[in-house]
Structures are given as C-alpha cells and as structure tokens.
N, C-alpha and C. Protein backbone atom coordinates (compact mmCIF):
# COMPACT_ATOMS: atom_id res chain seq x y z
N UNK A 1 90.12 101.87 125.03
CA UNK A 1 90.30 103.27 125.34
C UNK A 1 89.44 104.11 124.39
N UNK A 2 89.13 104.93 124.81
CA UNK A 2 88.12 106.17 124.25
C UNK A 2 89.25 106.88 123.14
N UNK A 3 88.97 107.77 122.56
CA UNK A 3 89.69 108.30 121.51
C UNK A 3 90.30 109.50 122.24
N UNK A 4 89.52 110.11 123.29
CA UNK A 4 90.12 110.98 124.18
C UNK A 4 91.98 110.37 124.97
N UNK A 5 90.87 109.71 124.92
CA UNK A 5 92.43 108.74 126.38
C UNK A 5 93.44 108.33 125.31
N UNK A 6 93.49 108.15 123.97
CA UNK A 6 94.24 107.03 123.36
C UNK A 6 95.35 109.12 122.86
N UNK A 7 94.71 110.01 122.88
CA UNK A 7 95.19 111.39 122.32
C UNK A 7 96.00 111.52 123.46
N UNK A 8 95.42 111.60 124.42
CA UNK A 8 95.98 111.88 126.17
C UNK A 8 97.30 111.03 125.88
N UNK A 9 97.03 109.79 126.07
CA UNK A 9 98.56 108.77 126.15
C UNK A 9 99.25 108.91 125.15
N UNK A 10 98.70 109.80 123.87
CA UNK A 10 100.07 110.00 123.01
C UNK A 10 101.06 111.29 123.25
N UNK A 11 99.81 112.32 123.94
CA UNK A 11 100.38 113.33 124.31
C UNK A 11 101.78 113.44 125.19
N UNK A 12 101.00 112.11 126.48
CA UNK A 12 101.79 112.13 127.38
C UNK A 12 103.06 111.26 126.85
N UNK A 13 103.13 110.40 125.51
CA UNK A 13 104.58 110.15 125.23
C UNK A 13 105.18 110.53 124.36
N UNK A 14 104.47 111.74 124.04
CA UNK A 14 105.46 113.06 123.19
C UNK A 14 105.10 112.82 121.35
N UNK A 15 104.06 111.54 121.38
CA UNK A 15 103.78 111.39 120.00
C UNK A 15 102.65 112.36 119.42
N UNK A 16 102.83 113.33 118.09
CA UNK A 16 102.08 114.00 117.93
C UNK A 16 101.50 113.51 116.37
N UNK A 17 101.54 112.18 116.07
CA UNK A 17 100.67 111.28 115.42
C UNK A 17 100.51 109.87 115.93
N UNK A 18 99.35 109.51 115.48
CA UNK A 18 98.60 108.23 115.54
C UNK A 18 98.38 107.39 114.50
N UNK A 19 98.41 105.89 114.40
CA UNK A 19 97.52 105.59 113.52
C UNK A 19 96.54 104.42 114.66
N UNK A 20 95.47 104.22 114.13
CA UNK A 20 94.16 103.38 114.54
C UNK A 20 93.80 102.12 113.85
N UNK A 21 94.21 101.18 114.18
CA UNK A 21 93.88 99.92 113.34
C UNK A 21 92.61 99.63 113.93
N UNK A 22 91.57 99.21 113.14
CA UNK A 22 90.36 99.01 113.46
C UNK A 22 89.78 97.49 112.86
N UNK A 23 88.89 96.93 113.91
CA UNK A 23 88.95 95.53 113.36
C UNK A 23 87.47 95.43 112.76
N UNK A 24 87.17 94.49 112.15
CA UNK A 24 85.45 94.24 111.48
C UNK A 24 85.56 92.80 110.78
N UNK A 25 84.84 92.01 111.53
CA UNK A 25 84.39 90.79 111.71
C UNK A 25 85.85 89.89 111.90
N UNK A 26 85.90 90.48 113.03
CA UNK A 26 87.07 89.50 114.02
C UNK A 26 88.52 90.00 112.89
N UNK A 27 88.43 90.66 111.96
CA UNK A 27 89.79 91.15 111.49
C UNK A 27 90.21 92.06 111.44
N UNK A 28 91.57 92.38 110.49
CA UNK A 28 91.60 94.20 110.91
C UNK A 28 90.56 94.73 109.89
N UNK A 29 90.28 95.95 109.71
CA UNK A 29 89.33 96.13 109.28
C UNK A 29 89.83 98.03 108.87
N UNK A 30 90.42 98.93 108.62
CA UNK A 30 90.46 100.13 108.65
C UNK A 30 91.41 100.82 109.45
N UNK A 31 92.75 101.50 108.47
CA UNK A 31 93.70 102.35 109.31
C UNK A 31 93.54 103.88 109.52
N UNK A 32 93.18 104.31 110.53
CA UNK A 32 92.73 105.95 110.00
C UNK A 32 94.31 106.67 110.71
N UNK A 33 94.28 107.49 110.68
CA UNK A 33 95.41 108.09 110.67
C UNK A 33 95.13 109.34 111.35
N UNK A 34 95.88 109.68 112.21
CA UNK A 34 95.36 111.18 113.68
C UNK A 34 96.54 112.01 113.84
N UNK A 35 96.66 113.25 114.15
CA UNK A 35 97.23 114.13 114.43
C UNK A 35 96.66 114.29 115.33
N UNK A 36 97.61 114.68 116.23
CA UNK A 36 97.85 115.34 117.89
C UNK A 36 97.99 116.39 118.20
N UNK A 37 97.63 117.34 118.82
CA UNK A 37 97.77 118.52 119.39
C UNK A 37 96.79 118.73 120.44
N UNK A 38 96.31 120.09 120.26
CA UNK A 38 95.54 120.70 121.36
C UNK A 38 93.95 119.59 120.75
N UNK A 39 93.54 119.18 120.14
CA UNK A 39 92.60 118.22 119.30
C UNK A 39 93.52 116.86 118.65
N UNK A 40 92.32 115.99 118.42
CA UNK A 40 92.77 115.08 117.34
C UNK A 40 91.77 115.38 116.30
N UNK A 41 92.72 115.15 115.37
CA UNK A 41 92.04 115.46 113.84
C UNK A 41 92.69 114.21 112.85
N UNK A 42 91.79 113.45 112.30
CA UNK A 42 92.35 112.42 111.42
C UNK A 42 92.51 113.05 110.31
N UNK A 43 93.33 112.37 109.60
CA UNK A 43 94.25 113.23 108.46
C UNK A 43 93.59 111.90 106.89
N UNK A 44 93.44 112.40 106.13
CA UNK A 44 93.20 111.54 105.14
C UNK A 44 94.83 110.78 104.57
N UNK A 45 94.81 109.75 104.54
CA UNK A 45 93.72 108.87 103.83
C UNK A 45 93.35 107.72 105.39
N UNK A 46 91.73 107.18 104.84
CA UNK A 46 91.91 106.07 105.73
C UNK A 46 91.54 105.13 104.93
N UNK A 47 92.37 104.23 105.32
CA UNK A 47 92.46 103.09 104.53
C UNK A 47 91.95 101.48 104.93
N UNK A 48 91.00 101.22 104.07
CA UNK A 48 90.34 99.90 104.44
C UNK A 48 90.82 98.76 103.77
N UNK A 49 91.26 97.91 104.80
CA UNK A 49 91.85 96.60 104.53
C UNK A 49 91.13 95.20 104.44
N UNK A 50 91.59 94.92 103.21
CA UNK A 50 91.13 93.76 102.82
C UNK A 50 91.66 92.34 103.02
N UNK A 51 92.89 92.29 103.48
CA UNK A 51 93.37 90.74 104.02
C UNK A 51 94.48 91.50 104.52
N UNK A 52 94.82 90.33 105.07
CA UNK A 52 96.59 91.05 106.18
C UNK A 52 97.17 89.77 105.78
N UNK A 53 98.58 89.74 106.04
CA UNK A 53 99.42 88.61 106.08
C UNK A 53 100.59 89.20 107.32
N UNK A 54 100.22 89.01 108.23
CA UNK A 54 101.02 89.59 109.70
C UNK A 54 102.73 88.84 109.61
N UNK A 55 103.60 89.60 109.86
CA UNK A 55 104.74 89.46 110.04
C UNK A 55 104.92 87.91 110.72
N UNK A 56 104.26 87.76 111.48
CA UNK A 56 105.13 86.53 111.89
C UNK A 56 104.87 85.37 111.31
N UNK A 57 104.53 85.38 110.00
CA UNK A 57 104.15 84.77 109.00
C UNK A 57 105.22 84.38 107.93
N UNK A 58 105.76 85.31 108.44
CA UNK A 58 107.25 85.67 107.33
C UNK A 58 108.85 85.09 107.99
N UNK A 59 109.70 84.81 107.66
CA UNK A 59 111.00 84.31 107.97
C UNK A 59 111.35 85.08 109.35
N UNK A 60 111.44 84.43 110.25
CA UNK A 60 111.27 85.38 111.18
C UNK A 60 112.75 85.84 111.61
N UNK A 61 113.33 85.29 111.28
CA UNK A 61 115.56 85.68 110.93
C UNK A 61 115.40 86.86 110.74
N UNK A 62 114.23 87.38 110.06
CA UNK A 62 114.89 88.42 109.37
C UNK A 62 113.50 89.89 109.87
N UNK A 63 113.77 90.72 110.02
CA UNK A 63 113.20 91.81 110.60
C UNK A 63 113.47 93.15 110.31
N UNK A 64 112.00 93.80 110.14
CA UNK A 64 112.64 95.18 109.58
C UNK A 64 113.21 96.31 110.37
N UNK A 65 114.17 96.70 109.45
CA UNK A 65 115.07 97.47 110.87
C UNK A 65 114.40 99.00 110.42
N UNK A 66 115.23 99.82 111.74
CA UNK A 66 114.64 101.14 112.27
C UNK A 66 114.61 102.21 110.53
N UNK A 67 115.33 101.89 109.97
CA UNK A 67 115.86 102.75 108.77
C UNK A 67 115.38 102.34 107.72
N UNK A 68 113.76 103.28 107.71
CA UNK A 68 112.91 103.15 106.46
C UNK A 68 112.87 104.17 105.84
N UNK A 69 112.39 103.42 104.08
CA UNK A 69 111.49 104.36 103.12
C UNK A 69 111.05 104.08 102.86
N UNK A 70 110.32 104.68 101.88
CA UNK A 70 109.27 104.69 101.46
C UNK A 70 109.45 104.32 99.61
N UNK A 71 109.40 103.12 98.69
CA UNK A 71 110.67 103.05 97.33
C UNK A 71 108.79 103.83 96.52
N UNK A 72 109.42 104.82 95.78
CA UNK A 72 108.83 105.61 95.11
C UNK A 72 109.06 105.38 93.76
N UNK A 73 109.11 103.74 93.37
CA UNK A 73 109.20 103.92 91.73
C UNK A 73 107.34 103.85 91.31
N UNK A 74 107.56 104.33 90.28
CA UNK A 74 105.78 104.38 89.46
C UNK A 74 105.26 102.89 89.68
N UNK A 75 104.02 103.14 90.25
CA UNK A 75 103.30 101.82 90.16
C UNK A 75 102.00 101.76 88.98
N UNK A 76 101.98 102.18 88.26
CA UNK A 76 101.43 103.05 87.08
C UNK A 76 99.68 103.47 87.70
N UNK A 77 99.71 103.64 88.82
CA UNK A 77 98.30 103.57 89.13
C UNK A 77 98.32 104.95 90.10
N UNK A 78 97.66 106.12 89.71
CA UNK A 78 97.14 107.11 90.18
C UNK A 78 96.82 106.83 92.19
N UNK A 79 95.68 106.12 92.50
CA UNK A 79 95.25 105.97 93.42
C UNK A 79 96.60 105.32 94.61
N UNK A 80 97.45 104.43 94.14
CA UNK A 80 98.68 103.55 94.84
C UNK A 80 99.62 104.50 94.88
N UNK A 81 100.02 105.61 94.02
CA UNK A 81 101.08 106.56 94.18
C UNK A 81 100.49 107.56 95.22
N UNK A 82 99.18 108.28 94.70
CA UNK A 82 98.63 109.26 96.01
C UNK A 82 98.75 108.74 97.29
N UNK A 83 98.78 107.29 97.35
CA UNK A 83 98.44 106.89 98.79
C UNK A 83 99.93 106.58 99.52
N UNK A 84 101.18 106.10 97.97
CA UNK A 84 102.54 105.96 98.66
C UNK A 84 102.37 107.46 99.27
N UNK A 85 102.29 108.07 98.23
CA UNK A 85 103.21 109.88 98.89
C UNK A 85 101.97 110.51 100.15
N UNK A 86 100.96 110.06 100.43
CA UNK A 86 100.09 110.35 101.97
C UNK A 86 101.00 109.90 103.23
N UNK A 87 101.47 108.34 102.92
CA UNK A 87 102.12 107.81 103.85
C UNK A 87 103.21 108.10 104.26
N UNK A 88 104.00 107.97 102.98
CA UNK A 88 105.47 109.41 103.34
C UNK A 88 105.23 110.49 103.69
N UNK A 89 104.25 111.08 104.20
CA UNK A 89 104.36 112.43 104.44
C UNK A 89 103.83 112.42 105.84
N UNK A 90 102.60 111.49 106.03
CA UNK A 90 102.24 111.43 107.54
C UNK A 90 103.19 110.78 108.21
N UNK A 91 103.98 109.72 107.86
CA UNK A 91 104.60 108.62 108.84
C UNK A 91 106.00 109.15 108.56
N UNK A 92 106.49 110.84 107.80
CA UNK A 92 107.57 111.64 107.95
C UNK A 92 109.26 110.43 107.21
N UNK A 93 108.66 109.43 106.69
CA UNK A 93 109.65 108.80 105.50
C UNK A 93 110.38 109.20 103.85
N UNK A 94 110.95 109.27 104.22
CA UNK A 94 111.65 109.38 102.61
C UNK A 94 110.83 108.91 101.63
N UNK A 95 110.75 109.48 100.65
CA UNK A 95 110.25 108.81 99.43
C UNK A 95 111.82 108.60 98.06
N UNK A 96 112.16 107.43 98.01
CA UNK A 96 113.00 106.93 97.34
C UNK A 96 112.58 106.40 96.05
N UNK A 97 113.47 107.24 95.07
CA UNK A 97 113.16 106.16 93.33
C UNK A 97 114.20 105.08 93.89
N UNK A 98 113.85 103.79 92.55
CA UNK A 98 114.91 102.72 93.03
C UNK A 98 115.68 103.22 92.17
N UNK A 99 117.04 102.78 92.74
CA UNK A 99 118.28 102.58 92.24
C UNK A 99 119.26 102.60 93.76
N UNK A 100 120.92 103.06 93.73
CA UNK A 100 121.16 102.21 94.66
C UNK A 100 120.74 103.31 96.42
N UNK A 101 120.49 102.45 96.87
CA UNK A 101 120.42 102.93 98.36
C UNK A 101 120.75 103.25 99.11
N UNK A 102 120.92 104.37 99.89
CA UNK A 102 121.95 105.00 100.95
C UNK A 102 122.28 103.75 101.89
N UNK A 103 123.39 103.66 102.49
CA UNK A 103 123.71 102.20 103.36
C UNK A 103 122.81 102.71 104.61
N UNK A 104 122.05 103.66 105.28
CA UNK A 104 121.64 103.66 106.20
C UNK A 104 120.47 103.17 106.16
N UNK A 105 119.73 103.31 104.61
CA UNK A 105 118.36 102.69 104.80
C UNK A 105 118.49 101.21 104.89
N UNK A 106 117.89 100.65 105.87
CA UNK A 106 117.80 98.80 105.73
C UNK A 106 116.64 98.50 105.44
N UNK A 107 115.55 98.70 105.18
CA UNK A 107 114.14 97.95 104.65
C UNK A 107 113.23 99.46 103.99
N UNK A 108 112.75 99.02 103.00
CA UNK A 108 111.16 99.65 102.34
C UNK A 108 109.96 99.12 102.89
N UNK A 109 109.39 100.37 102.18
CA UNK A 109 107.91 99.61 102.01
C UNK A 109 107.65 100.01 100.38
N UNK A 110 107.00 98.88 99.96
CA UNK A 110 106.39 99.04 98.80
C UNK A 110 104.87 98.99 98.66
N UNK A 111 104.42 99.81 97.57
CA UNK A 111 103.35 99.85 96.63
C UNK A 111 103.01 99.50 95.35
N UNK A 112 102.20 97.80 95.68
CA UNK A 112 101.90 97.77 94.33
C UNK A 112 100.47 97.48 93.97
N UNK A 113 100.06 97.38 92.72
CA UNK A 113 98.76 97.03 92.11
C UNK A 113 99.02 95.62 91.84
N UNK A 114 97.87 94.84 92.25
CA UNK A 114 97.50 93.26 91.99
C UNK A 114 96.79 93.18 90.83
N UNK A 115 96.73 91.86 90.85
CA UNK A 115 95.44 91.99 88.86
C UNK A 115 93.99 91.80 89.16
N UNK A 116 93.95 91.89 90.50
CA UNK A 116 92.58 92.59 90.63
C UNK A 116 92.24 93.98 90.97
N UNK A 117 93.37 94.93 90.92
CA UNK A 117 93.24 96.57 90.70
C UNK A 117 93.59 96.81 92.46
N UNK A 118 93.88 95.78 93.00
CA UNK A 118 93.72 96.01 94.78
C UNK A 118 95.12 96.61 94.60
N UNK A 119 95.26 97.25 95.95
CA UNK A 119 97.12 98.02 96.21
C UNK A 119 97.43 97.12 97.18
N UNK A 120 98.53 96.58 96.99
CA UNK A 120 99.22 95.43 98.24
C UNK A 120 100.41 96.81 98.41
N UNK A 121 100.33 96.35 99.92
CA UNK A 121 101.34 97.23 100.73
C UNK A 121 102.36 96.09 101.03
N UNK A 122 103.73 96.29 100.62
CA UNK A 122 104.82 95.13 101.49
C UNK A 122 105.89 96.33 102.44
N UNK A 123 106.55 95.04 103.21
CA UNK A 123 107.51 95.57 104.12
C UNK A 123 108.97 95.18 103.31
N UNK A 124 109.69 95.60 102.88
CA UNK A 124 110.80 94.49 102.68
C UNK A 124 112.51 95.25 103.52
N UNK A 125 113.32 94.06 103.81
CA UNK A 125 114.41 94.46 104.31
C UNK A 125 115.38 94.16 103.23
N UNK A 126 116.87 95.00 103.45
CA UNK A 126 117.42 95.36 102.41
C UNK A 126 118.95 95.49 102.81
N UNK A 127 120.07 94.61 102.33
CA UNK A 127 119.92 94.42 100.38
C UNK A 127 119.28 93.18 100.17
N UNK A 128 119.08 92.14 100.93
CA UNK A 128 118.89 91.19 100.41
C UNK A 128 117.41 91.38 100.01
N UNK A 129 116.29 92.34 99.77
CA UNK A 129 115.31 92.60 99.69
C UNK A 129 114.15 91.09 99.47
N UNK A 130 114.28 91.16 100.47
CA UNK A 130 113.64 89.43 101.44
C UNK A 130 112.15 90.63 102.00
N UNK A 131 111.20 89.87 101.77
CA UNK A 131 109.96 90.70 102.25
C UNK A 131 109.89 89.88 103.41
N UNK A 132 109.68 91.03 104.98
CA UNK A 132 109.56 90.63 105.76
C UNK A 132 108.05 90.63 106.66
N UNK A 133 106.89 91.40 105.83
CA UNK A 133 105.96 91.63 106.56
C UNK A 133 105.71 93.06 107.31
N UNK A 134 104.27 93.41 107.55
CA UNK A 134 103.22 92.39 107.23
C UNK A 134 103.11 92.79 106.10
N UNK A 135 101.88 92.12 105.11
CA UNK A 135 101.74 92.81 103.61
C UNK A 135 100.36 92.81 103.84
N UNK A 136 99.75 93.93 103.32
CA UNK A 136 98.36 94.32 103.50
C UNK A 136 97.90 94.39 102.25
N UNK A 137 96.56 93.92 101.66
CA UNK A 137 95.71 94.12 100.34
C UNK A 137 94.38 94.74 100.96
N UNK A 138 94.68 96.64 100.02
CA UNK A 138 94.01 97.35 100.28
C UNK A 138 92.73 97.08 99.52
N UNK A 139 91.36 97.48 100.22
CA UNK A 139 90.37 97.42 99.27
C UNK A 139 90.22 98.95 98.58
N UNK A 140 89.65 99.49 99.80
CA UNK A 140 89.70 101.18 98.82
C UNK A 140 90.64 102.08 100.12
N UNK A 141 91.00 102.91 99.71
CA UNK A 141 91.43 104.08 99.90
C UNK A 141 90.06 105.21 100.29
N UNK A 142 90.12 105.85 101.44
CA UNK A 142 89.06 106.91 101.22
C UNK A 142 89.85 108.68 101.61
N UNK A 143 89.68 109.44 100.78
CA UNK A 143 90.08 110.72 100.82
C UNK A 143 89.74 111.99 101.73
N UNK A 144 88.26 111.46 101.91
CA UNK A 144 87.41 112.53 102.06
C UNK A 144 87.57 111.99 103.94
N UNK A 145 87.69 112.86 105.13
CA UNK A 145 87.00 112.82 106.29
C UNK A 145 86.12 112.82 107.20
C-alpha cells in the first residue's frame, strides 16, 4: 500500500496514529511513527532497528495483555529515557516509576542500555514479570524529520 491508502485505511478505522515497520535486507529495518488527520505527518522519533527477537520466540503460555505501561525507572542514559517518554506519549501509555503496580496494569515495556551503548526495548507481563516479547536492539534513534 502507498502511504496515501495505508492514512485512508486508518482513517476509515477511526485510528488517528500509525506506526510503519520498515524492512532492509530481508529484516525489519526502521519504525517511523504517523499521525492522522486531514495529512499524515510522522512524528519523531524514528527508530532504526538493529536485531528483533519476535514474540513467538518467547514462552508462548504467556502473552501480553491489553493493560500497558510504559516502567519509567532511570535507565541512566539521556537518549533511552527521551525515547521511553516519545513512546508514552505517541502510543498515549502511562509512564510508571517501579514500585508496586496498579492491579489493572498486566505487562510493561521496558528501556534499557546494553554494554554496547545499544537501547533494548522489552515487553514484559506482570506480576510474574516473565518477558514475553518481542525485544528489539535499537541502533540509533533519529529526532530530526
């Protein structure tokens, strides 16, 4: 689908964001992120991915349910916090410090830094905070549109 048609079919199912997974050399390759209205306009950040580990990779018992956040403890890294609080704000999630958890939330997502400076994105479900997928290792982050 054209970028026209993919705005059209969100219109027509009442979604007034997008995101775009984009693939490069047979993988995923880049999430950009769109707002809907009378235009589409991608919203920063877009984010280029460096390996995936896809959910069904993971215990498959276990699945993340409808009732997310976003866990907002410090990941001591400038670039991994700007990009938690982008995502909470486009994908309209809570941003949660840890400690204990409202019983309605059942799974996070987390942000962390690897020891090669990369940001791994996880899914995890909760309480038993069992990571369920997918987990993404970001290469860069880009700001600018």
């Amino acid at each position: 689908m054209s970028l026209h048609e993919v705005g059209e079919k969100a219109a027509e199912l009442g979604a007034d964001k997008i995101a775009i997974i984009g693939r490069w050399k047979g993988g995923f390759g880049r999430i950009r992120l769109l707002k809907v209205n009378e235009m589409i306009t991608q919203v920063p950040p877009c984010i280029c991915i460096r390996s995936i580990k896809p959910q069904r990779e993971f215990d498959a018992a276990k699945k993340p349910s409808q009732s997310l956040f976003v866990d907002g403890t410090n990941v001591g890294n400038p670039e991994a916090e700007r990009l938690r609080e982008g995502l909470s704000s486009f994908l309209g999630l809570p941003l949660m410090k840890t400690g204990p958890t409202p019983p309605e939330y059942r799974a996070t997502m987390r942000l962390a830094v690897e020891s090669s400076h990369m940001i791994r994105l996880s899914f995890y479900v909760l309480p038993e905070n069992a990571e369920v997928g997918p987990r993404m290792t970001i290469s860069t982050v880009e700001w600018e549109t």
